[in-house]
Protein backbone atom coordinates (compact mmCIF):
# COMPACT_ATOMS: atom_id res chain seq x y z
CA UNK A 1 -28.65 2.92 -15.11
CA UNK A 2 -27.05 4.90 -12.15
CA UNK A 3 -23.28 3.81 -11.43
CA UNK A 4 -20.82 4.49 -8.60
CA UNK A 5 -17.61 5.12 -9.73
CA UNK A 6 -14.09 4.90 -7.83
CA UNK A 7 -11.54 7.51 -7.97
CA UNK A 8 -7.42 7.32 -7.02
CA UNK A 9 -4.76 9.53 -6.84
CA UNK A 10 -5.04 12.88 -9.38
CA UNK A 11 -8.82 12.12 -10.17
CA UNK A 12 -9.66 11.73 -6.26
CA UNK A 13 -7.96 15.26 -6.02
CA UNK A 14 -9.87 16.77 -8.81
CA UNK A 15 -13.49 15.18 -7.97
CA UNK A 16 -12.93 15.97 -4.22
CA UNK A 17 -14.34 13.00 -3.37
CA UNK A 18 -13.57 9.12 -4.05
CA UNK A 19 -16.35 8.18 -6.12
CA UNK A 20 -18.89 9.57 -8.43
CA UNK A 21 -22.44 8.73 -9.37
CA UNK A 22 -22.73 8.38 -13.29
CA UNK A 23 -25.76 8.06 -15.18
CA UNK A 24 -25.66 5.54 -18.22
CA UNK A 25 -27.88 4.25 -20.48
CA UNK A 26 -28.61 0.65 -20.38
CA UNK A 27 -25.93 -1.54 -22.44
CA UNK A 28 -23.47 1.63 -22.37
CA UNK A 29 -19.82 0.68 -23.07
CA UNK A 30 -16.62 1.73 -21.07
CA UNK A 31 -16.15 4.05 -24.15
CA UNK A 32 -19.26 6.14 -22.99
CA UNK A 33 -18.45 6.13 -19.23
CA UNK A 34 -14.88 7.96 -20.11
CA UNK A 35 -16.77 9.90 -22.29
CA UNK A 36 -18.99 10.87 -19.75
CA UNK A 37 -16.50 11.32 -16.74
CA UNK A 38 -14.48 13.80 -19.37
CA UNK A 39 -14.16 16.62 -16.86
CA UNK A 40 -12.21 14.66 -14.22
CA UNK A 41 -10.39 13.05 -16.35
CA UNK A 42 -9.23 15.73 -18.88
CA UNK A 43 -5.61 15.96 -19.78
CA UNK A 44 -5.05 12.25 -18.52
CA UNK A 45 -4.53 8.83 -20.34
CA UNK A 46 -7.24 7.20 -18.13
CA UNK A 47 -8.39 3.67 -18.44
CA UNK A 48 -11.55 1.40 -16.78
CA UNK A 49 -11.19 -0.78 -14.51
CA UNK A 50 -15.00 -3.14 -14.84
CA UNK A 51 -15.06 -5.47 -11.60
CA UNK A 52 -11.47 -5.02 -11.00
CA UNK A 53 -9.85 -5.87 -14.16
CA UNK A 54 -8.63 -3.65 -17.21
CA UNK A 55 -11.46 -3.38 -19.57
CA UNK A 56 -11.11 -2.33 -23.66
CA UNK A 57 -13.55 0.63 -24.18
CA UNK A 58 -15.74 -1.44 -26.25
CA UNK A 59 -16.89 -3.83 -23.20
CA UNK A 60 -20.52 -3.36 -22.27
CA UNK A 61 -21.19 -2.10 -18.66
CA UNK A 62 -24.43 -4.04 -16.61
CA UNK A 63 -25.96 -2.98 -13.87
CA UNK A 64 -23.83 -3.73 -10.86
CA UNK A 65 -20.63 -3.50 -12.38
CA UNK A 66 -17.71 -2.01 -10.21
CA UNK A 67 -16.12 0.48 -12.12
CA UNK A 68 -12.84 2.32 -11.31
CA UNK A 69 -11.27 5.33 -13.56
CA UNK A 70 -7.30 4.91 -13.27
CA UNK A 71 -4.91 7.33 -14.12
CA UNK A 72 -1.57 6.48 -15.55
CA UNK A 73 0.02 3.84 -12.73
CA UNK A 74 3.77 4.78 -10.95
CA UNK A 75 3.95 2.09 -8.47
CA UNK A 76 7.64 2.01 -6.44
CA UNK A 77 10.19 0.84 -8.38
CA UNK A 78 -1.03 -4.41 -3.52
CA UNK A 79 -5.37 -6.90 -1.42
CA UNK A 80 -4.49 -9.02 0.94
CA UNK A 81 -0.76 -9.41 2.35
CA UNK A 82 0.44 -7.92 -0.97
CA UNK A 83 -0.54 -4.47 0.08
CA UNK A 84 -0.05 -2.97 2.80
CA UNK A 85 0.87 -0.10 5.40
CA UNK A 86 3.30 -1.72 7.33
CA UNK A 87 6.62 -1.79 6.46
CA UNK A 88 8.25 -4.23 4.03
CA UNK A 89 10.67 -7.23 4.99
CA UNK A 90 13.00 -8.68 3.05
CA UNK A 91 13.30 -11.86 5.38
CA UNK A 92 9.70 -12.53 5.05
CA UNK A 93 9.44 -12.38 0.74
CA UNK A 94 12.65 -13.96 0.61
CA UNK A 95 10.92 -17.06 2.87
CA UNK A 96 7.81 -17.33 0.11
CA UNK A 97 10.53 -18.19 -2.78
CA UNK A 98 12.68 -20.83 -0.63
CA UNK A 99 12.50 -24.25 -2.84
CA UNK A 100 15.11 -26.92 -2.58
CA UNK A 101 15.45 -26.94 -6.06
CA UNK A 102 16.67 -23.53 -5.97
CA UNK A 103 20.11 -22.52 -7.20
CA UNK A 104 19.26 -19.17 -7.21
CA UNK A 105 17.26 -16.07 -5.11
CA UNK A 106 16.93 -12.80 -6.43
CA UNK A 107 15.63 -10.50 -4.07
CA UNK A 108 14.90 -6.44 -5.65
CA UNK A 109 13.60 -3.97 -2.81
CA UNK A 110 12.88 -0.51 -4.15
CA UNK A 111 13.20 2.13 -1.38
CA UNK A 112 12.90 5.92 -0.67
CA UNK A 113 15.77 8.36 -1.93
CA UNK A 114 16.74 11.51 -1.68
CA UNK A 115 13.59 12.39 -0.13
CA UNK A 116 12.20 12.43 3.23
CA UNK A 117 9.29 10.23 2.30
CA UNK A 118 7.27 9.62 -0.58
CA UNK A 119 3.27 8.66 -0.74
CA UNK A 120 1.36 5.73 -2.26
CA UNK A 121 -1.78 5.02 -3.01
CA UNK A 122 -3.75 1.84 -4.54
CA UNK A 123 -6.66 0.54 -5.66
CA UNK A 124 -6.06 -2.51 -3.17
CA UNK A 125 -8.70 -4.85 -4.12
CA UNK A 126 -7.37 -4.87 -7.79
CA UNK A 127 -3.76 -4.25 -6.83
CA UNK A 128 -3.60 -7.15 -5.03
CA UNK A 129 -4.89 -9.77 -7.34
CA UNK A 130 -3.07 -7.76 -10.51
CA UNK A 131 0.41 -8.20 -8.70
CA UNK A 132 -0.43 -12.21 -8.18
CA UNK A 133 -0.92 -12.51 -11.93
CA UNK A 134 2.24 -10.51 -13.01
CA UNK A 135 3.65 -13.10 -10.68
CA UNK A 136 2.29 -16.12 -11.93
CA UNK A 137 3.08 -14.99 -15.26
CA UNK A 138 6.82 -14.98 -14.52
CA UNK A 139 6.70 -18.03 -12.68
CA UNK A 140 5.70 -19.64 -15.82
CA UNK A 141 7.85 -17.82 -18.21
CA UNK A 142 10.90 -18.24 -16.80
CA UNK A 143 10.86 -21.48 -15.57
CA UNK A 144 11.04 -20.06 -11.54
CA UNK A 145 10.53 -22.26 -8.56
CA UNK A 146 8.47 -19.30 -7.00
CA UNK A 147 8.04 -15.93 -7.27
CA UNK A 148 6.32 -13.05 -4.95
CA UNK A 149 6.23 -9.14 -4.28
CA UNK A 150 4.79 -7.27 -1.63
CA UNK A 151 3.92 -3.26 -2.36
CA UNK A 152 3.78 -0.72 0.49
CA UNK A 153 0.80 1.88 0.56
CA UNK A 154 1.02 5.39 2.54
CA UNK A 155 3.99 7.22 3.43
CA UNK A 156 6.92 5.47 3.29
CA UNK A 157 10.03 7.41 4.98
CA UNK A 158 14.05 7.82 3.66
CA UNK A 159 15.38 4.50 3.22
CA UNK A 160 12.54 2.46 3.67
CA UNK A 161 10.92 -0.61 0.77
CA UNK A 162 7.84 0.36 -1.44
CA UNK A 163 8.13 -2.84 -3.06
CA UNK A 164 10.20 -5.78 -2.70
CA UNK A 165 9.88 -8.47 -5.28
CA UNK A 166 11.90 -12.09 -5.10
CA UNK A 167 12.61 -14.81 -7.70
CA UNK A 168 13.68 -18.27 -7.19
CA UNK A 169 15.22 -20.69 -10.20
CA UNK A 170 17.76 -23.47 -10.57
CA UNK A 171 19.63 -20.82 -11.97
CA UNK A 172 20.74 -17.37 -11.86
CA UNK A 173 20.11 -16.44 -15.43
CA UNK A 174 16.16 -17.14 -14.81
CA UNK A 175 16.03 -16.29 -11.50
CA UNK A 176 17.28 -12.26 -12.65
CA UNK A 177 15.27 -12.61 -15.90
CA UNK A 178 12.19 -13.60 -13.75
CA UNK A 179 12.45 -10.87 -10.90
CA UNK A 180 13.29 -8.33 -13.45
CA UNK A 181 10.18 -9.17 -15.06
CA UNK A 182 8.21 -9.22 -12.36
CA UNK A 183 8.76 -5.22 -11.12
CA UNK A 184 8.18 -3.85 -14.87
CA UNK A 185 5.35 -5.42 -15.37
CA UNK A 186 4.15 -4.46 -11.29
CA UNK A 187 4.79 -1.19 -12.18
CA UNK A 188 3.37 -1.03 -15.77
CA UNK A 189 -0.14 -2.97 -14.61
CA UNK A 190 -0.58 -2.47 -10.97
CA UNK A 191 -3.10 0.27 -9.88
CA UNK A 192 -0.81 2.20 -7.38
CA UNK A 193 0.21 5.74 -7.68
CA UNK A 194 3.27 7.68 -6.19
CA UNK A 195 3.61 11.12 -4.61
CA UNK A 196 6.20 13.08 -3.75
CA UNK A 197 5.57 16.68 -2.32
CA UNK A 198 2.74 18.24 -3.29
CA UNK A 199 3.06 16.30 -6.79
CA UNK A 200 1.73 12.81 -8.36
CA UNK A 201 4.79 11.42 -10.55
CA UNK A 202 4.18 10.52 -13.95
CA UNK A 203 3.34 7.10 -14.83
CA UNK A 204 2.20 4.93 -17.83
CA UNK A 205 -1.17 4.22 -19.27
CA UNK A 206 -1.57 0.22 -17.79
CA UNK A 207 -3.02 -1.62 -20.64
CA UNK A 208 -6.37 -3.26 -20.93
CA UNK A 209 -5.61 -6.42 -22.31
């Protein structure tokens, strides 16, 4: 079976391009894919994405799948409203966690330092919906009345949010426990990359489970 797949960040750089054709056998597993895509991705900790979730490299690949290869993940500290190129406001996430049974907000906005501007790139349409979960997640966890994060994509200047993530809980001890939670695990699962210069920062391997 012939299959497109989607490049980001180093691997769109290396390819040249933003997706590949691969040719698979029938019932071939994400195992074989990797294996097959081994000179873009040599030297990197690459995982599948299959239809825009993490997949184990035992899962079987059909016809029709959308696959994505994604190289270690360094989001800032998207789709939707989640991501996107405008910037970031602090009023407007704060807003999506007022509840009267709040005690407590926590708002966290990473920005730009010491540079003039830094780059980011996602893979929206799994960014988005990967960034709701982590969310939900802590929401649950924690006990939070509501939780959200927004992630910037493209160049984002000196001073400026890349991500800006808010947590609201009767009280403060959840309401820091849950925000807290929220950005490691954005930028441990979401697929968005950072660059700064002429270089793609190291990340971590998201996992597939």
């Amino acid at each position: 079976m012939l299959v497109r797949v989607r490049l980001f960040a180093q691997l769109r750089e290396r390819a040249g391009r933003r997706e590949v054709e691969l040719e698979l056998e029938d019932g071939a597993s994400v195992a074989e894919a990797l294996l097959a895509l081994d000179d873009v991705a040599a030297g990197l900790p690459v995982v599948m994405a299959v239809n825009r979730e993490y997949a184990p490299a035992d899962t079987v690949l059909r016809a029709g799948d959308e696959l994505a290869l994604i190289p270690p993940v360094s989001g800032g500290a998207g789709g939707g409203e989640i991501v996107r190129e405008d910037p970031l406001s602090l009023d407007v996430v704060a807003a999506r966690v007022k509840d009267r049974r709040a005690g407590a907000v926590v708002i966290f906005s990473g920005v730009t330092r010491d540079v003039s501007h830094l780059d980011y790139e996602a893979y929206a349409e799994m960014a988005g919906p990967e960034i709701e979960r982590v969310v939900a997640a802590a929401v649950e966890r924690h006990g939070l009345c509501a939780g959200a994060a927004e992630h910037r994509v493209g160049r984002v200047p000196l001073g400026e949010a890349s991500v800006i993530v808010a947590a609201s809980a009767p009280h403060r001890a959840e309401a820091f426990a849950g925000a807290r939670e929220i950005i490691d695990e954005i930028k441990a699962r979401a697929p968005v990359w950072k660059r700064e210069g002429e270089a793609w920062k190291d990340g971590t391997q998201p996992p597939t489970g």
